[in-house]
PDB file of N, CA and C in Angstrom:
ATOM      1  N   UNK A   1      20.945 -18.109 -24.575  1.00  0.00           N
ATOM      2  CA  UNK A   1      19.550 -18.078 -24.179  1.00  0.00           C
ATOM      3  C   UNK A   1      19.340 -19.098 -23.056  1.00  0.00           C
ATOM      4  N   UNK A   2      19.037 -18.486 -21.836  1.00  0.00           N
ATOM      5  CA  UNK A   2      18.919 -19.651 -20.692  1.00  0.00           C
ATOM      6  C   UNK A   2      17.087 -19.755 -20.144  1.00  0.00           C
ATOM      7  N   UNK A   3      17.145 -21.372 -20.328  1.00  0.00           N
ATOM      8  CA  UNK A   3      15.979 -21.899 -20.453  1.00  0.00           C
ATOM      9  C   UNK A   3      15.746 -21.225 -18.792  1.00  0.00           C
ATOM     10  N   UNK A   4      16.448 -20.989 -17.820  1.00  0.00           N
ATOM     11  CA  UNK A   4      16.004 -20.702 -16.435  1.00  0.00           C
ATOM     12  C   UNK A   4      14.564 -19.908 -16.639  1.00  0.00           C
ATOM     13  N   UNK A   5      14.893 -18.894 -17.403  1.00  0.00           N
ATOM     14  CA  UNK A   5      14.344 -17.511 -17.512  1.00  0.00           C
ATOM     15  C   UNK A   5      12.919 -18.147 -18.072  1.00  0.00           C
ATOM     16  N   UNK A   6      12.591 -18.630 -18.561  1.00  0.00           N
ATOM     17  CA  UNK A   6      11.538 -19.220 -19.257  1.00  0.00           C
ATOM     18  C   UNK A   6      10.231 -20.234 -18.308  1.00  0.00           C
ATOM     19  N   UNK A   7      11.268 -21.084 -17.542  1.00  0.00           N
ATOM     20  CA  UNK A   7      10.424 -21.565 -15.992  1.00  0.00           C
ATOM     21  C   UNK A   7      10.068 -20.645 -15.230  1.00  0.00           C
ATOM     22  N   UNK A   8      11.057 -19.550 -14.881  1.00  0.00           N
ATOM     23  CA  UNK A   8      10.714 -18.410 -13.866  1.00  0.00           C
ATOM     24  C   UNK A   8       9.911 -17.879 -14.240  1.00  0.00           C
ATOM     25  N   UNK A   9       9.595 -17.461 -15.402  1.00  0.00           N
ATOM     26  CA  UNK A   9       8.207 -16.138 -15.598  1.00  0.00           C
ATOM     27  C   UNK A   9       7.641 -17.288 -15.496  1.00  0.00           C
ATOM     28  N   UNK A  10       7.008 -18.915 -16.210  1.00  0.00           N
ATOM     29  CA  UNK A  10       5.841 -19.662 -16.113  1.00  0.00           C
ATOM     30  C   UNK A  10       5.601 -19.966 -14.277  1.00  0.00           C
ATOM     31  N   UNK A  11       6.699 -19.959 -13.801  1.00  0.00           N
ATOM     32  CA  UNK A  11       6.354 -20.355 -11.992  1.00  0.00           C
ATOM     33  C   UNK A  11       5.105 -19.331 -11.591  1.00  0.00           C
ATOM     34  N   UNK A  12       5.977 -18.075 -12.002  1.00  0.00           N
ATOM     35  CA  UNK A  12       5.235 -16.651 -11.078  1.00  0.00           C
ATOM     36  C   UNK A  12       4.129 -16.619 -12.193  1.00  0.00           C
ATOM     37  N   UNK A  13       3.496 -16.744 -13.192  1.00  0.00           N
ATOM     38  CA  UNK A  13       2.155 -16.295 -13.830  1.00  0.00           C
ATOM     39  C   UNK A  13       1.378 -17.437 -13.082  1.00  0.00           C
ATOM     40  N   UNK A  14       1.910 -18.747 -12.810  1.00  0.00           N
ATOM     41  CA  UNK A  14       1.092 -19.613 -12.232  1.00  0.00           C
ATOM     42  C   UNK A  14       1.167 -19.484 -10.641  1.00  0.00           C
ATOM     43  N   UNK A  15       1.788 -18.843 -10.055  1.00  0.00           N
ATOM     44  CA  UNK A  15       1.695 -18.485  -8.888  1.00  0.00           C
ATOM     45  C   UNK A  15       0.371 -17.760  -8.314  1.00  0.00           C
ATOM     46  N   UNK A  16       0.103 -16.607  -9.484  1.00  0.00           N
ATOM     47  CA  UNK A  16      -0.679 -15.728  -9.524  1.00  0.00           C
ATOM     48  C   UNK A  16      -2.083 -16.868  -9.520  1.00  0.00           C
ATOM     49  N   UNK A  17      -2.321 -17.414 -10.129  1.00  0.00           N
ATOM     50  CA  UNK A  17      -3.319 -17.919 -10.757  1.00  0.00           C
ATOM     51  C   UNK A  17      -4.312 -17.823  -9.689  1.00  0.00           C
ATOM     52  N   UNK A  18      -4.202 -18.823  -8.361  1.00  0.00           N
ATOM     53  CA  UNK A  18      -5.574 -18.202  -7.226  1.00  0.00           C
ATOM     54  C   UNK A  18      -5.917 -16.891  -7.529  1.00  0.00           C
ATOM     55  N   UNK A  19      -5.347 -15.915  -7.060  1.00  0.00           N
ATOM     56  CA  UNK A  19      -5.730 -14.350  -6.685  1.00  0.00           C
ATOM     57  C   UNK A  19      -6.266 -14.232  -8.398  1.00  0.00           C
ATOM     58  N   UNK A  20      -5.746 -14.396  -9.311  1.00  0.00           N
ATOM     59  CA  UNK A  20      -6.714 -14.157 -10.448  1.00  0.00           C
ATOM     60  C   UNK A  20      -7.764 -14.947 -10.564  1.00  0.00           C
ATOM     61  N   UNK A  21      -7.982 -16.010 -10.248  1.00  0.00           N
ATOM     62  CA  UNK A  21      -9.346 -16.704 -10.079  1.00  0.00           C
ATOM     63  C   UNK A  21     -10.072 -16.248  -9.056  1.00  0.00           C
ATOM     64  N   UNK A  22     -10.030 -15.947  -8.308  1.00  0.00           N
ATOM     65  CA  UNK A  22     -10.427 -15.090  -6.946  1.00  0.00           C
ATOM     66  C   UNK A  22     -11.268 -14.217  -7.576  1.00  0.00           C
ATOM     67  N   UNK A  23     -10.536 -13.265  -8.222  1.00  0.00           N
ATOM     68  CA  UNK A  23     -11.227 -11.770  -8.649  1.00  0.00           C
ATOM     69  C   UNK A  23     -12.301 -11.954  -9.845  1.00  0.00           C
ATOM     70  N   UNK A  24     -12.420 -13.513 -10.548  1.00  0.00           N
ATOM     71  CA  UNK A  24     -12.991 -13.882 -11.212  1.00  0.00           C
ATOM     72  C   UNK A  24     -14.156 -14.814 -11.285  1.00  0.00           C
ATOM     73  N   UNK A  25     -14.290 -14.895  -9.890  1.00  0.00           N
ATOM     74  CA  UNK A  25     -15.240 -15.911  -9.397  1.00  0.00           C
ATOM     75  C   UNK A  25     -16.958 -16.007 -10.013  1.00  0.00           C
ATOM     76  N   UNK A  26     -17.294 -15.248 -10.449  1.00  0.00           N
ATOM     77  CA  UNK A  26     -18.713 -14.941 -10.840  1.00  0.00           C
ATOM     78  C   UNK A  26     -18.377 -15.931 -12.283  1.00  0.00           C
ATOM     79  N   UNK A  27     -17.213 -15.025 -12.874  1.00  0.00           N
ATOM     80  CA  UNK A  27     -17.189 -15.588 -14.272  1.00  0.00           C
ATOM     81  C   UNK A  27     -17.052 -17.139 -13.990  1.00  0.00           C
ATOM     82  N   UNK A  28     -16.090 -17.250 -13.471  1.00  0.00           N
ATOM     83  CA  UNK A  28     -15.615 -18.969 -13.388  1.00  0.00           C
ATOM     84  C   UNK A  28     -16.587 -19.784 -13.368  1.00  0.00           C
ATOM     85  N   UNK A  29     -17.559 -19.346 -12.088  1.00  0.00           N
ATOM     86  CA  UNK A  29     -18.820 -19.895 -11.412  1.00  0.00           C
ATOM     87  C   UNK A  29     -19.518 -20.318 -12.794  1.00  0.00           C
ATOM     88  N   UNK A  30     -19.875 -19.101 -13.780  1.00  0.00           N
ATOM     89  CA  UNK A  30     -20.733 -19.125 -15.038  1.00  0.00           C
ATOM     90  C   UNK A  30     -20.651 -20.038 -16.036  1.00  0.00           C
ATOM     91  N   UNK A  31     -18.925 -20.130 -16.079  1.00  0.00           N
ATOM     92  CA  UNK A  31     -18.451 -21.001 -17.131  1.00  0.00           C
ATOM     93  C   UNK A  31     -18.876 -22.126 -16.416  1.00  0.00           C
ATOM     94  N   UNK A  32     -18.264 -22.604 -15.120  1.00  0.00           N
ATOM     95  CA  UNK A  32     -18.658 -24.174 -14.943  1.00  0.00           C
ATOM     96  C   UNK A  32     -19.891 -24.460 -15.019  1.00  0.00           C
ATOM     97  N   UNK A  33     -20.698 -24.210 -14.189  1.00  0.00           N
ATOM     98  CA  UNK A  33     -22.499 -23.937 -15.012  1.00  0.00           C
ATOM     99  C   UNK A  33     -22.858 -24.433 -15.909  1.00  0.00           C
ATOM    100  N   UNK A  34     -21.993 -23.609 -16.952  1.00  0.00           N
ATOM    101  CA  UNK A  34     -22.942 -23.861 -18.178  1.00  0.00           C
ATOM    102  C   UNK A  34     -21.696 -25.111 -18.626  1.00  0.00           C
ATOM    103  N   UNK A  35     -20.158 -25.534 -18.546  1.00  0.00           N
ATOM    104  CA  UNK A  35     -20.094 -26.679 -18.657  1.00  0.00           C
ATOM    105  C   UNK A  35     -20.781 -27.646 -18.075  1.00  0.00           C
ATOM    106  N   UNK A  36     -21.303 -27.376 -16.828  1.00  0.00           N
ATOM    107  CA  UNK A  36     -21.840 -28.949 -16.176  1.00  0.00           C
ATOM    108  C   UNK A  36     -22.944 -29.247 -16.834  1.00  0.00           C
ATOM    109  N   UNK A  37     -24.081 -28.246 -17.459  1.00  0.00           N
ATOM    110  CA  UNK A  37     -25.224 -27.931 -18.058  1.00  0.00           C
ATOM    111  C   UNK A  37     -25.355 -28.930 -19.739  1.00  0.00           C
ATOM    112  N   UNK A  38     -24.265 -28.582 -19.921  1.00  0.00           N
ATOM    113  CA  UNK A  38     -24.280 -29.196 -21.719  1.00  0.00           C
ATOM    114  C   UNK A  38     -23.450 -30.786 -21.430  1.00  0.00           C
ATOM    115  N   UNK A  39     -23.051 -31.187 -19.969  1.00  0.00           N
ATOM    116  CA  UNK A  39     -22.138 -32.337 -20.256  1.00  0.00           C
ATOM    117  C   UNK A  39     -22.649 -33.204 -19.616  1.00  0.00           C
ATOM    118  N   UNK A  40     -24.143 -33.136 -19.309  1.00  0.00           N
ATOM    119  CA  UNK A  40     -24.918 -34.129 -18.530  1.00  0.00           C
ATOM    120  C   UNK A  40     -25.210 -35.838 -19.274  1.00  0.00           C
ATOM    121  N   UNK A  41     -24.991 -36.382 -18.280  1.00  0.00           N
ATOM    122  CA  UNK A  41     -25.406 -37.930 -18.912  1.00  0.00           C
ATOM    123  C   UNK A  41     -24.273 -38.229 -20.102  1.00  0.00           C
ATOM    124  N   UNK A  42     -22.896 -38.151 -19.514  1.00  0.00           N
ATOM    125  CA  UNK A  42     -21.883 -38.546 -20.496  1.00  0.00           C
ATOM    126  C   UNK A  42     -22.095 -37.778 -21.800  1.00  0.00           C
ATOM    127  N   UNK A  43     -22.405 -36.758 -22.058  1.00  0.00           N
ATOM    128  CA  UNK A  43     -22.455 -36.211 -23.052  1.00  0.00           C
ATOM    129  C   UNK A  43     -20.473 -35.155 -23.338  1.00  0.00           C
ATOM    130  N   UNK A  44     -20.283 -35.023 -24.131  1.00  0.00           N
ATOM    131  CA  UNK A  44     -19.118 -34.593 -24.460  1.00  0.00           C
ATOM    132  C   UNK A  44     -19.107 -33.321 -24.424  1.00  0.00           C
ATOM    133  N   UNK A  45     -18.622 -32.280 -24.078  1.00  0.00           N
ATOM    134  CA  UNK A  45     -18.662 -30.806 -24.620  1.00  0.00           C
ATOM    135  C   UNK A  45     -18.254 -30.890 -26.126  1.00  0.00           C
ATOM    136  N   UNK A  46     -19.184 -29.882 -26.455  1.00  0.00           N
ATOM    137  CA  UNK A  46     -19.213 -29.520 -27.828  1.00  0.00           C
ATOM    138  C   UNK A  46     -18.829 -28.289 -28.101  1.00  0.00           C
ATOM    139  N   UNK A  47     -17.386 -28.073 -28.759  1.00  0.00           N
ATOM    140  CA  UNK A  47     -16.792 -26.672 -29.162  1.00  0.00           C
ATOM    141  C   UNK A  47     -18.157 -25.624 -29.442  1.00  0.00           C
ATOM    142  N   UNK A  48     -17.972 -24.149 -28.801  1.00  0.00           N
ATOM    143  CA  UNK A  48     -18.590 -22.964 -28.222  1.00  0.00           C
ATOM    144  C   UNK A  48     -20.006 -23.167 -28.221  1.00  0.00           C
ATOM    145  N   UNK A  49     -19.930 -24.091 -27.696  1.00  0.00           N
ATOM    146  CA  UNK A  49     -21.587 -24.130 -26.560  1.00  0.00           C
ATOM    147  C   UNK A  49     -21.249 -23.753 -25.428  1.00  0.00           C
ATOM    148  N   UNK A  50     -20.061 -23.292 -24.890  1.00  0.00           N
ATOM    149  CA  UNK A  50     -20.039 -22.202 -23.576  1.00  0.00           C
ATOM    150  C   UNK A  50     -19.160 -21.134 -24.039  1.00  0.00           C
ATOM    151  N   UNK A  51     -18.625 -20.896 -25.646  1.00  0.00           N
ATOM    152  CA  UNK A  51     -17.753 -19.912 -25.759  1.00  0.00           C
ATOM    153  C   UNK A  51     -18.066 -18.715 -25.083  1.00  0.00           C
ATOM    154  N   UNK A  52     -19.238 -18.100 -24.904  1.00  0.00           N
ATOM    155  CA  UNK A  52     -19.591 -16.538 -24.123  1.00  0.00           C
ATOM    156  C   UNK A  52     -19.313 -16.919 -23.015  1.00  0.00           C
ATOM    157  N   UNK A  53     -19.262 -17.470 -22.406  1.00  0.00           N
ATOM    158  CA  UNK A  53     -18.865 -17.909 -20.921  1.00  0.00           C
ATOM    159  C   UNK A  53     -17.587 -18.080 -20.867  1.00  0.00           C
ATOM    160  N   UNK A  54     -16.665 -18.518 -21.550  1.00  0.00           N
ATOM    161  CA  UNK A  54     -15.568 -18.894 -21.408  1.00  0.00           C
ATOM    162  C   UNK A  54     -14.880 -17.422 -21.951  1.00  0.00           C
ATOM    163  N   UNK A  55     -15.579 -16.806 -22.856  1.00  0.00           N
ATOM    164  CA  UNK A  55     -14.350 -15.413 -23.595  1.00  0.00           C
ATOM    165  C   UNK A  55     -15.052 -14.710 -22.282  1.00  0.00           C
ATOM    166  N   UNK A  56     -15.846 -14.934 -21.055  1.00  0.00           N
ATOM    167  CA  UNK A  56     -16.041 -13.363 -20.303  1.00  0.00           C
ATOM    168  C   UNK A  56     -15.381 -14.137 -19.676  1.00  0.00           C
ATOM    169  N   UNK A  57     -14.832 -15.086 -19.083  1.00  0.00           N
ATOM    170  CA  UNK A  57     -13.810 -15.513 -18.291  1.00  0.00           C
ATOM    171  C   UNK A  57     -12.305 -15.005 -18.383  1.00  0.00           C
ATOM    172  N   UNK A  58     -12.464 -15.278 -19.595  1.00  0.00           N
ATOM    173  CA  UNK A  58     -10.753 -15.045 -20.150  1.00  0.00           C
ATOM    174  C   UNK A  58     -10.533 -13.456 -20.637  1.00  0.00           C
ATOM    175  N   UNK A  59     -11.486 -12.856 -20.714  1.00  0.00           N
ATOM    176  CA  UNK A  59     -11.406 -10.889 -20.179  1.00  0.00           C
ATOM    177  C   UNK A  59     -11.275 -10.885 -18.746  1.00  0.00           C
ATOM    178  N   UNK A  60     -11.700 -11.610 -18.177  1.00  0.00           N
ATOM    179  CA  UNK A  60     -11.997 -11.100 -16.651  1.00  0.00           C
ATOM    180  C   UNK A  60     -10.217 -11.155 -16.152  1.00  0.00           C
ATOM    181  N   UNK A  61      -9.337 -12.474 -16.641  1.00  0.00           N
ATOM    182  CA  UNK A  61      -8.511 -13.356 -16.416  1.00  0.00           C
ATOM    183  C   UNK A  61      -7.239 -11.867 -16.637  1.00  0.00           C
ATOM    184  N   UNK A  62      -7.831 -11.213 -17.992  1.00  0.00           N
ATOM    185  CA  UNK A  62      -6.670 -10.685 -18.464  1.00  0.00           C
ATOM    186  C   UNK A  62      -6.732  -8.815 -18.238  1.00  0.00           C
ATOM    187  N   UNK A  63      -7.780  -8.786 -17.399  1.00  0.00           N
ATOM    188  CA  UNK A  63      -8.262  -7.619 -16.753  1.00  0.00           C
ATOM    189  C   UNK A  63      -7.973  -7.555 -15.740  1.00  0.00           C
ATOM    190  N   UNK A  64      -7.656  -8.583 -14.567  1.00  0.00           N
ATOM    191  CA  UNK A  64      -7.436  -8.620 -13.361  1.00  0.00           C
ATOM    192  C   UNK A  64      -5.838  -8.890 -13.527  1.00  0.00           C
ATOM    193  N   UNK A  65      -4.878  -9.700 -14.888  1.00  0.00           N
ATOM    194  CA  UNK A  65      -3.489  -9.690 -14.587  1.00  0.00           C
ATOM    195  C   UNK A  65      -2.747  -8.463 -14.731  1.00  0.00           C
ATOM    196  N   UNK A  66      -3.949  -7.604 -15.940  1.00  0.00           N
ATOM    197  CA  UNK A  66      -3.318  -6.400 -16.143  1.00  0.00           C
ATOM    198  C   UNK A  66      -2.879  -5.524 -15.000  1.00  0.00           C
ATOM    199  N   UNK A  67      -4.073  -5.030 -14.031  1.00  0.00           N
ATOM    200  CA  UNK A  67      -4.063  -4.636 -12.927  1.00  0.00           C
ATOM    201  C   UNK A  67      -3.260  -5.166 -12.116  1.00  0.00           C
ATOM    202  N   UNK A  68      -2.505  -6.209 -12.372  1.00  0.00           N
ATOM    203  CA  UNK A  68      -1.812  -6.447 -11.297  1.00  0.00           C
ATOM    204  C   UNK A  68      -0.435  -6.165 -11.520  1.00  0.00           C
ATOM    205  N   UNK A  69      -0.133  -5.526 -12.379  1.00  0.00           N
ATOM    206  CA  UNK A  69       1.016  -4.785 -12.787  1.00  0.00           C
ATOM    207  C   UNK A  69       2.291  -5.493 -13.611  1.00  0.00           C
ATOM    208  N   UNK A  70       1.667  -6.863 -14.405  1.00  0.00           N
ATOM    209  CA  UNK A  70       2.815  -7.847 -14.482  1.00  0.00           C
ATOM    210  C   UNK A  70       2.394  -8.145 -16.040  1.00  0.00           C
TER     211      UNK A  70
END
């Protein structure tokens, strides 16, 4: 079992990563939003006070890798 193989697919999924953030920009935009929104004045994020924002991110993420044939 050669660890090569294991860096190579993580290089190229992170290669991808712009062009999938790209195609995701609305979502991304939404999520940070509503993180900057709940983390004002040193306040901490608090587990899924942006979960809807963050799961339409991470459809968008896995909708746009699908399409990309990989």
């Amino acid at each position: 079992m050669s660890g090569t193989n294991v860096w190579t697919r993580s290089r190229e999924r992170m290669l991808r990563f712009p062009e999938l953030f790209a195609q995701c920009s609305t979502e991304a935009a939404a999520y940070g939003k509503c993180v900057s929104a709940t983390t004002k004045s040193k306040q901490e994020l608090r587990r899924d006070l942006c979960a809807a924002e963050f799961n339409a991110l991470k459809r968008c993420f896995v909708t746009a890798a699908k399409k990309g044939g990989k």
